[in-house]
C-alpha atoms as a PDB file:
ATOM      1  CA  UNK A   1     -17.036  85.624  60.405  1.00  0.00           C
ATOM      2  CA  UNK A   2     -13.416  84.255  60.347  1.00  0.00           C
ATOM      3  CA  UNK A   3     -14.802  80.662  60.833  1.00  0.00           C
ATOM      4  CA  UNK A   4     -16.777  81.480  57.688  1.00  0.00           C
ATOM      5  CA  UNK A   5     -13.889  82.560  56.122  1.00  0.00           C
ATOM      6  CA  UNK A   6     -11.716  79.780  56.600  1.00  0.00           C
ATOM      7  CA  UNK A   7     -14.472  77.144  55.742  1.00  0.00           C
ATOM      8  CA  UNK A   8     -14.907  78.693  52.497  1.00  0.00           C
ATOM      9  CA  UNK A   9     -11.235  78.157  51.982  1.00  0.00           C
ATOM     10  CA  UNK A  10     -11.012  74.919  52.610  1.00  0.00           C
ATOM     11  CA  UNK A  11     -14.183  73.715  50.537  1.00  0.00           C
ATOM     12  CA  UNK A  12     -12.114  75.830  47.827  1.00  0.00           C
ATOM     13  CA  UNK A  13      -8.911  74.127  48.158  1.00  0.00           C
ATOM     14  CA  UNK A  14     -10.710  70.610  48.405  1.00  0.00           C
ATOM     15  CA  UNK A  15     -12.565  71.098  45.380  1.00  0.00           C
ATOM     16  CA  UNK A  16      -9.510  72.485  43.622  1.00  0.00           C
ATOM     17  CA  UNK A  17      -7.666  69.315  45.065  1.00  0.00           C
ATOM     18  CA  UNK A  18     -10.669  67.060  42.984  1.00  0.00           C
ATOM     19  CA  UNK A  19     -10.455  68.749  40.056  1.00  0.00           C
ATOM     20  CA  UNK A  20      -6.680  68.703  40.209  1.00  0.00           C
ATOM     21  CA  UNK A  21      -6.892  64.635  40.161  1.00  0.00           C
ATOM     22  CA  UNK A  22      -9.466  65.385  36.936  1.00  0.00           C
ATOM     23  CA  UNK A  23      -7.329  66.458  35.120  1.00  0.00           C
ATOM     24  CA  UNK A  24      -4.284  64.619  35.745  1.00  0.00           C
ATOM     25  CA  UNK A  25      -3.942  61.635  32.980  1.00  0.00           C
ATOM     26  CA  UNK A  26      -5.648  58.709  32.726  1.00  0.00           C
ATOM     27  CA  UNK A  27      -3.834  55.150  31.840  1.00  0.00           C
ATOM     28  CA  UNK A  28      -6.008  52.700  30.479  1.00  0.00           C
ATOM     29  CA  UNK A  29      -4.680  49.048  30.471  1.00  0.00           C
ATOM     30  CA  UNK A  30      -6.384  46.683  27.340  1.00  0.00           C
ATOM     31  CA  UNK A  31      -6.973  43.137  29.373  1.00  0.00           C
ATOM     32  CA  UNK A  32      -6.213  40.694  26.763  1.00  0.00           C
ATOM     33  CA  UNK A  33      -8.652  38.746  25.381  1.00  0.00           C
ATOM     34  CA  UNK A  34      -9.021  34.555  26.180  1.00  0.00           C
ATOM     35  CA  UNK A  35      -7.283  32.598  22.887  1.00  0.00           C
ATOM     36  CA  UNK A  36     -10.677  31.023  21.087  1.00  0.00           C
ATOM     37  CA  UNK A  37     -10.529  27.406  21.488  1.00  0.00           C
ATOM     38  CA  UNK A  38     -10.007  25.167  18.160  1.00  0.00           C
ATOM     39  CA  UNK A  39     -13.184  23.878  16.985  1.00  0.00           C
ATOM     40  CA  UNK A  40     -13.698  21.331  14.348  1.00  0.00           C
ATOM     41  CA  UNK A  41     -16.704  19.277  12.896  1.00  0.00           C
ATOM     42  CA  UNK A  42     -17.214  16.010  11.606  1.00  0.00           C
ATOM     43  CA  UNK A  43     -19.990  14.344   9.591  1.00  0.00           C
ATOM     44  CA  UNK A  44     -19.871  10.420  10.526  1.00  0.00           C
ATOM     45  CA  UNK A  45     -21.762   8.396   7.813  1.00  0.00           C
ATOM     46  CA  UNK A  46     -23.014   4.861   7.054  1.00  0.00           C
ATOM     47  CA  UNK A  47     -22.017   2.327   4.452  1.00  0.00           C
ATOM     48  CA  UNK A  48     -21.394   3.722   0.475  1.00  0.00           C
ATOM     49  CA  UNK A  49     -21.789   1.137  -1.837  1.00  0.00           C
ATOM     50  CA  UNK A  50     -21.435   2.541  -5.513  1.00  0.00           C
ATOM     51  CA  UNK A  51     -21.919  -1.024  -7.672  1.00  0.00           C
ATOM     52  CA  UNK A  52     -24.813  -2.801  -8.887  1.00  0.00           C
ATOM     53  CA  UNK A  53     -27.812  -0.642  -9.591  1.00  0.00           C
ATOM     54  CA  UNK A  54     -26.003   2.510  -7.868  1.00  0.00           C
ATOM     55  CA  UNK A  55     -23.328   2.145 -10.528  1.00  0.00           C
ATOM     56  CA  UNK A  56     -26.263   2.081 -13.429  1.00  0.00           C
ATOM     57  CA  UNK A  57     -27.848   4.906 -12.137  1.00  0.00           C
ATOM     58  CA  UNK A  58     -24.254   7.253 -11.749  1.00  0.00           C
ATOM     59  CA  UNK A  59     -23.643   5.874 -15.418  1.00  0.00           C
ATOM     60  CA  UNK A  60     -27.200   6.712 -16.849  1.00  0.00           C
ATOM     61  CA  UNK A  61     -27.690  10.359 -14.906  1.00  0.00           C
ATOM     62  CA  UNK A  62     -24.005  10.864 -13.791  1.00  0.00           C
ATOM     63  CA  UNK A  63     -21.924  10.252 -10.675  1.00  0.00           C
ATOM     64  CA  UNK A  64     -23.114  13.286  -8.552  1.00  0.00           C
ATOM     65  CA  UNK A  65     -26.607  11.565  -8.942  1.00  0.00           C
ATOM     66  CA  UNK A  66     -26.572   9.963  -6.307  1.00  0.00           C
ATOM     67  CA  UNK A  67     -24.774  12.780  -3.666  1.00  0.00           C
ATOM     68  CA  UNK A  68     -27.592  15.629  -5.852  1.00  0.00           C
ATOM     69  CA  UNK A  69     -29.994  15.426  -2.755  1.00  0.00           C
ATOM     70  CA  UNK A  70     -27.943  15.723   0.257  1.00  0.00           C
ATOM     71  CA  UNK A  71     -25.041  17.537  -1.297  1.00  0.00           C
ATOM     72  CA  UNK A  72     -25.712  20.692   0.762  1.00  0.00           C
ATOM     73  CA  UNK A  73     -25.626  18.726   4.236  1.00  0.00           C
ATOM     74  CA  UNK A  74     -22.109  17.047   3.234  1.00  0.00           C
ATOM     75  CA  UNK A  75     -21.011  20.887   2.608  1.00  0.00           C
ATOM     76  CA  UNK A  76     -21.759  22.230   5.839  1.00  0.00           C
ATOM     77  CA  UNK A  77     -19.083  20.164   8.278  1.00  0.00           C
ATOM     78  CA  UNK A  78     -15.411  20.498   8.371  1.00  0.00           C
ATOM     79  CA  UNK A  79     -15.442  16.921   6.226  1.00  0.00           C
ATOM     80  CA  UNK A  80     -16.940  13.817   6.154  1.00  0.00           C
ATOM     81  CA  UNK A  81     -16.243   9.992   6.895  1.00  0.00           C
ATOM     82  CA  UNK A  82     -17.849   6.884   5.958  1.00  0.00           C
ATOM     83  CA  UNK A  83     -17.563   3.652   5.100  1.00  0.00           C
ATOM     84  CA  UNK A  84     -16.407   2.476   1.457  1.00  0.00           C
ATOM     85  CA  UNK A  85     -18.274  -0.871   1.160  1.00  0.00           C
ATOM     86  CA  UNK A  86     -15.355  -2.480  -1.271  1.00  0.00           C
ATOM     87  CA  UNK A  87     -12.788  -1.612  -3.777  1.00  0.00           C
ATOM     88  CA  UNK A  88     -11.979   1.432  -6.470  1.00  0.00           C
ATOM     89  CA  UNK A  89     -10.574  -0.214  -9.562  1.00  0.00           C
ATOM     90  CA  UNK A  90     -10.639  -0.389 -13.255  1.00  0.00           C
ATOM     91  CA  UNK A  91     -12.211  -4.042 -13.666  1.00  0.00           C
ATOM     92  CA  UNK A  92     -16.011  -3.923 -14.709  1.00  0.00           C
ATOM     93  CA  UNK A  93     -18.449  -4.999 -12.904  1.00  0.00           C
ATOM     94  CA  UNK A  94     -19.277  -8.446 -11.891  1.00  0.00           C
ATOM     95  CA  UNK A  95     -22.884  -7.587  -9.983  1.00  0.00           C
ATOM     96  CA  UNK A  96     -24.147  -5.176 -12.692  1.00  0.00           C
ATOM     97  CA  UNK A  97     -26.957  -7.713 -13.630  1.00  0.00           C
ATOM     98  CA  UNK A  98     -26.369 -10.226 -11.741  1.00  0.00           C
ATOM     99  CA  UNK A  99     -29.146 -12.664 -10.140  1.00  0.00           C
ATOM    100  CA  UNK A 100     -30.259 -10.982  -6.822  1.00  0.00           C
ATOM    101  CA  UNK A 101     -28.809 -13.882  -3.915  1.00  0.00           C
ATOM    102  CA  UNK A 102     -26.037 -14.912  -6.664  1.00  0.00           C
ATOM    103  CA  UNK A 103     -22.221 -15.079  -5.704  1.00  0.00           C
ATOM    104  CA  UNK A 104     -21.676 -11.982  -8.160  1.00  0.00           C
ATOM    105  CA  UNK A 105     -24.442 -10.023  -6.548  1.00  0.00           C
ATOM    106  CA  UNK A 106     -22.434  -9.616  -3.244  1.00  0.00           C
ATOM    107  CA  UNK A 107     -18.880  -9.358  -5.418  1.00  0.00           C
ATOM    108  CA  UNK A 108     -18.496  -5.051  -5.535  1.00  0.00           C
ATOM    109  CA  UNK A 109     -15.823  -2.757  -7.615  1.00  0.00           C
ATOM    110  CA  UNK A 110     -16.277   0.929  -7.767  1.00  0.00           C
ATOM    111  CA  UNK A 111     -15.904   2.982 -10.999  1.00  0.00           C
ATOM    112  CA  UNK A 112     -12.836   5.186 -10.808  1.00  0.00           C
ATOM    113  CA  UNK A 113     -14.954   8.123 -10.694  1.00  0.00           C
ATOM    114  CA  UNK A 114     -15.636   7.298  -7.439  1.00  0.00           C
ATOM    115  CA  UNK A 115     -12.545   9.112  -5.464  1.00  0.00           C
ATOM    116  CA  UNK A 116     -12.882  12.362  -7.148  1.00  0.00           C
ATOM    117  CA  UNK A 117     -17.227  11.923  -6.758  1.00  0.00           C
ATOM    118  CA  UNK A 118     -16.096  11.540  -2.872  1.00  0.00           C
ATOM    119  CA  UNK A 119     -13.887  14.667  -2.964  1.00  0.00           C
ATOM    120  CA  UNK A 120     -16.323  16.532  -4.657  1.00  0.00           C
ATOM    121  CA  UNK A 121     -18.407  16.092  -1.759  1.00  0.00           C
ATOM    122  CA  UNK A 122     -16.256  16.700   1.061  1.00  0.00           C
ATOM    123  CA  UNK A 123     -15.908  13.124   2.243  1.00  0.00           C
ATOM    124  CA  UNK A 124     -12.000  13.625   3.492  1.00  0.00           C
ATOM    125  CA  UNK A 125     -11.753   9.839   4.718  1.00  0.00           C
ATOM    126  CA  UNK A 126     -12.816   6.703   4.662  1.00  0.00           C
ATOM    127  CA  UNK A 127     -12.642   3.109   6.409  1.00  0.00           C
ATOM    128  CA  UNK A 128     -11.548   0.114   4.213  1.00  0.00           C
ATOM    129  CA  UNK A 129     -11.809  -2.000   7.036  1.00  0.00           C
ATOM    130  CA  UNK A 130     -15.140  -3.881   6.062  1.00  0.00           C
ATOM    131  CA  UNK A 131     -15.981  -7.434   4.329  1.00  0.00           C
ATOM    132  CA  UNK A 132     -16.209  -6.120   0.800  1.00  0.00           C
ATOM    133  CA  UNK A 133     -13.125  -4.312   0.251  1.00  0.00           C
ATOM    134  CA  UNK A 134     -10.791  -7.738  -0.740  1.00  0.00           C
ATOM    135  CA  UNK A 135     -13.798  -8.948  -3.163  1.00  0.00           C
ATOM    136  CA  UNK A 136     -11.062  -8.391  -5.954  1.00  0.00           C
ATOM    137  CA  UNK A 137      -8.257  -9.170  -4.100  1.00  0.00           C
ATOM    138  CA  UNK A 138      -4.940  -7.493  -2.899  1.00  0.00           C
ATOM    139  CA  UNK A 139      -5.076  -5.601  -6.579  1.00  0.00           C
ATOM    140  CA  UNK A 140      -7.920  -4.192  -6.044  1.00  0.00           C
ATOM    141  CA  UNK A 141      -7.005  -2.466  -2.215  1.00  0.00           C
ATOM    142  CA  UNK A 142      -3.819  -1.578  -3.604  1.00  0.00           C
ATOM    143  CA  UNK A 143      -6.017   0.181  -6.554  1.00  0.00           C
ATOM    144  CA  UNK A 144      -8.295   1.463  -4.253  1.00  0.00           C
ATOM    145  CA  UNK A 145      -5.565   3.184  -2.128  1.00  0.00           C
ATOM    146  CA  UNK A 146      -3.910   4.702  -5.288  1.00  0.00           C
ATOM    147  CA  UNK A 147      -6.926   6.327  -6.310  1.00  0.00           C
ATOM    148  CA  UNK A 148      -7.517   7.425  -3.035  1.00  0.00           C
ATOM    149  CA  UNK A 149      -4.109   9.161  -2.304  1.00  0.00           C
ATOM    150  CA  UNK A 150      -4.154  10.758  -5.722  1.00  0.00           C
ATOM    151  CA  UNK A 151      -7.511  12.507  -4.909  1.00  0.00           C
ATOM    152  CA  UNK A 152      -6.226  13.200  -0.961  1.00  0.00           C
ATOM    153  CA  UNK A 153      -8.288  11.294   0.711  1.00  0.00           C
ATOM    154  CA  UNK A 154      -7.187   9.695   4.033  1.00  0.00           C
ATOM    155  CA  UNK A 155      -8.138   6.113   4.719  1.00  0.00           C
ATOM    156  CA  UNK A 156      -7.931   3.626   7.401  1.00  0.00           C
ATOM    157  CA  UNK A 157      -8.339   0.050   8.626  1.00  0.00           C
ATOM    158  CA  UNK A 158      -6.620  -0.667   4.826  1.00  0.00           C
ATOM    159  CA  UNK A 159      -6.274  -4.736   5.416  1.00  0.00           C
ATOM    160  CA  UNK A 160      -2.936  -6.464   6.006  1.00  0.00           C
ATOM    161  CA  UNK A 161      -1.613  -2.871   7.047  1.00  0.00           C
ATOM    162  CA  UNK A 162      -4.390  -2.063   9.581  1.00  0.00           C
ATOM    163  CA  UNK A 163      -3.683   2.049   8.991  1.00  0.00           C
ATOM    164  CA  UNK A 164      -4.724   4.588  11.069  1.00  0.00           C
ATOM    165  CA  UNK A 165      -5.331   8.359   9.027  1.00  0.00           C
ATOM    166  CA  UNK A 166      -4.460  11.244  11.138  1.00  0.00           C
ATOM    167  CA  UNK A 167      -5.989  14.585  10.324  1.00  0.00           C
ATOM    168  CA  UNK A 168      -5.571  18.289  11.394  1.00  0.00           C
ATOM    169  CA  UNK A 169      -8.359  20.141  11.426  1.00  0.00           C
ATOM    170  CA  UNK A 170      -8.742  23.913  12.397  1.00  0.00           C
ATOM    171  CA  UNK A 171      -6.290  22.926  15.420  1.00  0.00           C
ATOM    172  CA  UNK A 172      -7.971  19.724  16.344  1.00  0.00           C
ATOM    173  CA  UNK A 173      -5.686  16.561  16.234  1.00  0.00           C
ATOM    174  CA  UNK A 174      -7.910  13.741  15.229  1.00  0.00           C
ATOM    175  CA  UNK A 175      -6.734  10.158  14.510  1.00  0.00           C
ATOM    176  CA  UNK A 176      -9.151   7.805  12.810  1.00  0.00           C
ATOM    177  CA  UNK A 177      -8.465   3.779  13.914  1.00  0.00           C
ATOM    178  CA  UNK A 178     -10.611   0.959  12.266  1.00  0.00           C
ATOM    179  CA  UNK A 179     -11.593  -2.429  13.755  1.00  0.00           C
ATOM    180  CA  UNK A 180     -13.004  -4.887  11.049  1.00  0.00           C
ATOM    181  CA  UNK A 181     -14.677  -8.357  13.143  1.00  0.00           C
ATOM    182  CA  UNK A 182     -14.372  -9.856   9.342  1.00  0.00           C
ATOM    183  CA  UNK A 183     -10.670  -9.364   9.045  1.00  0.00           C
ATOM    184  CA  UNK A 184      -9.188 -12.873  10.694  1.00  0.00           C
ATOM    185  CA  UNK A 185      -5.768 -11.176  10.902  1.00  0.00           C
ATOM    186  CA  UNK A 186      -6.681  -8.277  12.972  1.00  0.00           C
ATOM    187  CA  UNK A 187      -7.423  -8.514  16.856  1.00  0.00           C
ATOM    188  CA  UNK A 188      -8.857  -5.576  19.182  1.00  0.00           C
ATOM    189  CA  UNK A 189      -6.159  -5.366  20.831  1.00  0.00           C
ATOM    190  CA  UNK A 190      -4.629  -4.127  17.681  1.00  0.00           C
ATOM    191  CA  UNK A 191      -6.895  -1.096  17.484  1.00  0.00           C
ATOM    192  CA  UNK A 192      -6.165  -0.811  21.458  1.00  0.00           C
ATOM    193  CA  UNK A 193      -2.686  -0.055  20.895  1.00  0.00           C
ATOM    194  CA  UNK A 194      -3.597   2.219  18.257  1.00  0.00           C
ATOM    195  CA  UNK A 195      -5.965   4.045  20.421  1.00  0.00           C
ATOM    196  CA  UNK A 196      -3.471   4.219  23.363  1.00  0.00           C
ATOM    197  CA  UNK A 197      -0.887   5.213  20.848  1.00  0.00           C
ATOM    198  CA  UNK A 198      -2.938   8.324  19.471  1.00  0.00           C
ATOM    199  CA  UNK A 199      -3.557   9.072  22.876  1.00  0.00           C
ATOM    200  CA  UNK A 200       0.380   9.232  23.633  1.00  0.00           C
ATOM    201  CA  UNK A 201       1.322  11.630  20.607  1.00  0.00           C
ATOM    202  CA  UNK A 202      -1.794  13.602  22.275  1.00  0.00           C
ATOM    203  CA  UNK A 203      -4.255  13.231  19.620  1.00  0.00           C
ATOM    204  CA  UNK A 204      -7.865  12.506  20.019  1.00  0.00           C
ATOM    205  CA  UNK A 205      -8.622   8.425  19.223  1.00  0.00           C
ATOM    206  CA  UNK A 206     -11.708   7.640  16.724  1.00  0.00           C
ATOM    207  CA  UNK A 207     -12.783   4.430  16.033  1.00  0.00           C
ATOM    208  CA  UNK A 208     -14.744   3.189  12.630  1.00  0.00           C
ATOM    209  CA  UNK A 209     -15.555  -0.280  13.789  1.00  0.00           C
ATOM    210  CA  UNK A 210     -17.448  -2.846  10.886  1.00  0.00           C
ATOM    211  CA  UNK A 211     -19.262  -5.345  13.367  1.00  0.00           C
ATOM    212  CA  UNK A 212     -21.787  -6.901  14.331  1.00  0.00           C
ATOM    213  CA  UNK A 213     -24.959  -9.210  13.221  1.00  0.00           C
ATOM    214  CA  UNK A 214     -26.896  -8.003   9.853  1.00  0.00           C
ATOM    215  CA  UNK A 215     -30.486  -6.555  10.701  1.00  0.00           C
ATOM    216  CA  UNK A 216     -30.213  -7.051  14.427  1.00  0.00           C
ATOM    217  CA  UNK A 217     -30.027  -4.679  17.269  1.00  0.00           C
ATOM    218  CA  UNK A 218     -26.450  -4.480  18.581  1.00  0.00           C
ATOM    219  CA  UNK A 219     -24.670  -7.535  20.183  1.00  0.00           C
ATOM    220  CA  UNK A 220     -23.240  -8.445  23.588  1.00  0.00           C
ATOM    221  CA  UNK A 221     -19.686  -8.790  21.460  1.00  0.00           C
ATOM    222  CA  UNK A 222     -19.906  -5.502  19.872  1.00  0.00           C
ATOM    223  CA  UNK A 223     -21.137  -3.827  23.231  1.00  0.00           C
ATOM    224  CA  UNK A 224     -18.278  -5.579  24.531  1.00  0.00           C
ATOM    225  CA  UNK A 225     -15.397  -4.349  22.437  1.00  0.00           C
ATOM    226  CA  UNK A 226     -17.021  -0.781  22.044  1.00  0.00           C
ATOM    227  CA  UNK A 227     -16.390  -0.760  25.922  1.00  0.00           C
ATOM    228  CA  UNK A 228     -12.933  -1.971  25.997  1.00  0.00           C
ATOM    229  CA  UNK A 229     -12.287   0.467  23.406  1.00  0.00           C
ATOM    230  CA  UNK A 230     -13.272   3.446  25.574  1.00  0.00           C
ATOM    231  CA  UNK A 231     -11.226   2.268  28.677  1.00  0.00           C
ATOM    232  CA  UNK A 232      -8.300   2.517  26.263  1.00  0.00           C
ATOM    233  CA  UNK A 233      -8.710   6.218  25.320  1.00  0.00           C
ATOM    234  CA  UNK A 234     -11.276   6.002  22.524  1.00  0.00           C
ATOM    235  CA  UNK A 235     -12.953   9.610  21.827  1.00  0.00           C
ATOM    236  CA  UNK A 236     -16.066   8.197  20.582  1.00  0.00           C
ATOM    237  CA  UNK A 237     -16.911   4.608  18.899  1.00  0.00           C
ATOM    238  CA  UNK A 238     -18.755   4.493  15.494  1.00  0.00           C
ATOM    239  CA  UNK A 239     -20.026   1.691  14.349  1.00  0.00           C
ATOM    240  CA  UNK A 240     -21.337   0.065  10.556  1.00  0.00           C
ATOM    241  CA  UNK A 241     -21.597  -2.989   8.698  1.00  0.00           C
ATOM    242  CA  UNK A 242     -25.447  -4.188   9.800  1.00  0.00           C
ATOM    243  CA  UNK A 243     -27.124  -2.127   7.043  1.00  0.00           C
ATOM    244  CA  UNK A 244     -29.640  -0.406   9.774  1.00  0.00           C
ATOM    245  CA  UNK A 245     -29.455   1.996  12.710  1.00  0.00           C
ATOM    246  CA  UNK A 246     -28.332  -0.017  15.476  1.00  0.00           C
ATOM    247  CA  UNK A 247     -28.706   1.608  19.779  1.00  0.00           C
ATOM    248  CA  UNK A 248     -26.409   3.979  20.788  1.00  0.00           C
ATOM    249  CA  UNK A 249     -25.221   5.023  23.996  1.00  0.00           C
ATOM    250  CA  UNK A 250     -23.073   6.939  26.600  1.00  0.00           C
ATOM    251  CA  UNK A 251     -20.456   5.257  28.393  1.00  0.00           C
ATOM    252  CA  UNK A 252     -18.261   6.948  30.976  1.00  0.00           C
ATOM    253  CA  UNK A 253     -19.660  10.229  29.211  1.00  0.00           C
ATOM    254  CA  UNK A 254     -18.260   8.985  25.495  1.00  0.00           C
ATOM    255  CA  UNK A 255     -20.600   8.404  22.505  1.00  0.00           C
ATOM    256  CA  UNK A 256     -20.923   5.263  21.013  1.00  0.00           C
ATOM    257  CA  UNK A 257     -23.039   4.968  17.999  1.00  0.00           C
ATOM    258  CA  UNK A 258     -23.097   0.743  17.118  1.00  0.00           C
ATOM    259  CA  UNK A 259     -24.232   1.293  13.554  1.00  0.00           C
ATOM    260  CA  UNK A 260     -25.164   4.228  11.410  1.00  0.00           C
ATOM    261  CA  UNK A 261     -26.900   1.667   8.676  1.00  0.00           C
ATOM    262  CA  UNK A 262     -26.978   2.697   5.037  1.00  0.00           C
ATOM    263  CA  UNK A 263     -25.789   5.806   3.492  1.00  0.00           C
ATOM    264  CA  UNK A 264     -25.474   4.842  -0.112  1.00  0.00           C
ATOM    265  CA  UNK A 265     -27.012   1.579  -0.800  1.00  0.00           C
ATOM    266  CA  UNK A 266     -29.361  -0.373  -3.176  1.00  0.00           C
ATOM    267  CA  UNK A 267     -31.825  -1.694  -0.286  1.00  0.00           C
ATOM    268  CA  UNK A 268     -35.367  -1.154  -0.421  1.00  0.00           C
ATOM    269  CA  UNK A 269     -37.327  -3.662   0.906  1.00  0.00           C
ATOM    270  CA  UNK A 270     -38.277  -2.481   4.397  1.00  0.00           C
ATOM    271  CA  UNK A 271     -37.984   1.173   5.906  1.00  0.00           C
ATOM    272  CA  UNK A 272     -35.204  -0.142   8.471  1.00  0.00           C
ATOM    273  CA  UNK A 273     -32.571  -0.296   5.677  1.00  0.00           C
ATOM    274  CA  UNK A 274     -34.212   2.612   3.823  1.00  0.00           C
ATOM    275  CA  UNK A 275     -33.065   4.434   6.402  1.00  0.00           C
ATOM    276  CA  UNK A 276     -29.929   5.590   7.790  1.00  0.00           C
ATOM    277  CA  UNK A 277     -28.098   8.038  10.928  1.00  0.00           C
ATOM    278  CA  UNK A 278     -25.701  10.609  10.055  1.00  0.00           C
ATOM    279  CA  UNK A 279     -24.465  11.712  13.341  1.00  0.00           C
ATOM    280  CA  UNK A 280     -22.350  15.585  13.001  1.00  0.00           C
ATOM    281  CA  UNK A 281     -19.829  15.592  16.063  1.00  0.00           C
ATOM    282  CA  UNK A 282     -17.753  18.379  17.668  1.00  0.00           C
ATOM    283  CA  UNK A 283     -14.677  18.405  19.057  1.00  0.00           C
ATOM    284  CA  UNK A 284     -12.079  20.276  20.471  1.00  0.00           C
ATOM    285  CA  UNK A 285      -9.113  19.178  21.616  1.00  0.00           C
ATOM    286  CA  UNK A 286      -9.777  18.271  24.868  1.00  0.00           C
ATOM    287  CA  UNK A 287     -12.759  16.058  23.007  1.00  0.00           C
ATOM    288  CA  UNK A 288     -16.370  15.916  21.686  1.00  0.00           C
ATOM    289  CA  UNK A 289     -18.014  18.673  22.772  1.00  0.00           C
ATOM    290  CA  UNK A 290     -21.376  18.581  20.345  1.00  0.00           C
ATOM    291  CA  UNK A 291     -23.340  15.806  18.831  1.00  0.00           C
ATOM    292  CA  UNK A 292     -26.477  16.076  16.378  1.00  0.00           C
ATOM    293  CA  UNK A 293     -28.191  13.659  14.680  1.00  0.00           C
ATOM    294  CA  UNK A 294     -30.235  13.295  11.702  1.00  0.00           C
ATOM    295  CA  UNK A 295     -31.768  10.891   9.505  1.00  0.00           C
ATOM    296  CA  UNK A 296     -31.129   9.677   5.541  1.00  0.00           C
ATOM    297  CA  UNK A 297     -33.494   8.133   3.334  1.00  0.00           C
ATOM    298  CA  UNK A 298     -32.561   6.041   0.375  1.00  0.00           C
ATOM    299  CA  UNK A 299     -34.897   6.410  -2.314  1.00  0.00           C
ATOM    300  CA  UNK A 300     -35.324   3.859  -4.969  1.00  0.00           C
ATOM    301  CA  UNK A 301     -33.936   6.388  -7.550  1.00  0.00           C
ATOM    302  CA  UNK A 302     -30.664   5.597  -6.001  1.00  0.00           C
ATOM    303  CA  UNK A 303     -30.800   9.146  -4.141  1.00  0.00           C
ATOM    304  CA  UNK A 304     -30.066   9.661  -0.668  1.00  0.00           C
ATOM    305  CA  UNK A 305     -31.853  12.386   0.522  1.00  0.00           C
ATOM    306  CA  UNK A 306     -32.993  13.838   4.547  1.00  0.00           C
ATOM    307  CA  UNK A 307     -35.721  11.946   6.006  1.00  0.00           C
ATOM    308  CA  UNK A 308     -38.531  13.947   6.814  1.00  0.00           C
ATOM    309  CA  UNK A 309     -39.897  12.400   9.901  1.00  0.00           C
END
């Protein structure tokens, strides 16, 4: 019986003992939650050309015209960059009319309206490093980088000064580097040095190159320099200038994309330069991290709208 008793005991004093721990108070420790990593996206378009029958058609149904059928993709990145095929300035045109094959067919200058049009629609920067952008001389880049700064809108590849436009966006430090073939006075070992210099100041190197042979797949020369241009640190390679959608490729896990054809343009005559590549890219700051692609249509009412495959 005194076994019993002491057995009772000690299942009392052991549950006491538990309920004694219970109640004493409970310290809760909040684990900190990860920092999110900065995130930004880019839209990476083709070659704008706002003269000849483009510039009729902005002046006849207004600027935004020509933007009214894709306006809702440029909205949905970060920003946008492209290429301005020539000049902003206040001359008139000299390929409004012209002969189609004529001198002045090929000789472009962009209505003023044209900056503001751009920052309407969330294109934040553009290359000036193509074969159109001297057709009205020295003047005209130094008009076309006026009316650019006043509406905030970086640029790069400007000739003579070869300029590189370095953006923040939501964290990520990107610096945009042109390469023009068509521009005797730069090298690629000038946009090397810019890459490797970006890559120094720990930013992430982009490259707008204007290359390459019209209406042809890409070349051994542009595969070439693309290449070189990764060893040195280049993020990704984008390419325009032939007026169609040229290969595109991985090398040593980078993107290159040789040409992204047309964007806005008044070229019809085959479904090739009807058609152009908008590629939306990613990155963070240790890089690209996302790519998608999708396809533009020109139509011949001077819109550029989604392709619908």
């Amino acid at each position: 019986m005194e076994s019993v008793r002491e057995l009772a005991i000690a299942i009392a004093t052991a549950l006491a003992g538990m309920f004694g721990l219970l109640m004493q108070e409970i310290t809760y420790f909040a684990v900190p939650l990860p920092e999110p990593v900065p995130q930004t996206s880019v839209l990476f378009i083709g070659d704008m050309m706002f003269d000849r029958s483009v510039r009729q058609a902005m002046d006849n149904k207004g600027p935004d015209h020509v933007f009214s059928c894709i306006q809702t993709v440029l909205a949905e990145p970060d920003f946008v960059v492209g290429n301005l095929e020539g000049p902003i300035t206040p001359n008139p045109s000299k390929s409004v009319g012209s002969a189609v094959g004529s001198h002045n067919n090929f000789v472009f200058t962009f209505p003023e309206y044209v900056a503001p049009l751009m920052k309407r629609h969330n294109i934040r920067a553009v290359s000036l490093g193509n074969n159109h952008i001297y057709n009205f001389g020295s003047e005209g880049v130094r008009d076309t980088v006026q009316s650019l700064k006043e509406q905030g809108i970086g640029y790069f590849g400007e000739p003579g000064e070869q300029s590189v436009s370095e953006i923040e966006s939501e964290g990520v430090p990107l610096t945009f580097i042109g390469y023009n073939e068509f521009d005797g006075g730069w090298s690629a070992e000038t946009t090397i040095s810019q890459i490797e210099a970006a890559r120094t100041k720990g930013r992430l190197p982009i490259v707008f190159s204007h290359w390459g042979d019209e209406y042809k797949p890409a070349s051994k020369r542009q595969k070439d320099l693309a290449h070189r241009f990764i060893d040195a640190g280049a993020e990704i390679v984008i390419g325009a200038h032939p007026h169609v959608i040229q290969e595109s490729e991985k090398y040593k896990e980078k993107y290159i994309y040789y040409s992204l054809g047309n964007f806005i343009f008044d070229q019809y005559w085959n479904e090739a330069v009807r058609t152009g590549l908008m590629v939306t890219v990613s990155f963070e700051p240790s890089g690209v991290v996302a790519v998608k692609e999708a396809k533009v249509e020109l139509g011949r009412d001077r819109r550029t709208c989604l392709k619908t495959e």
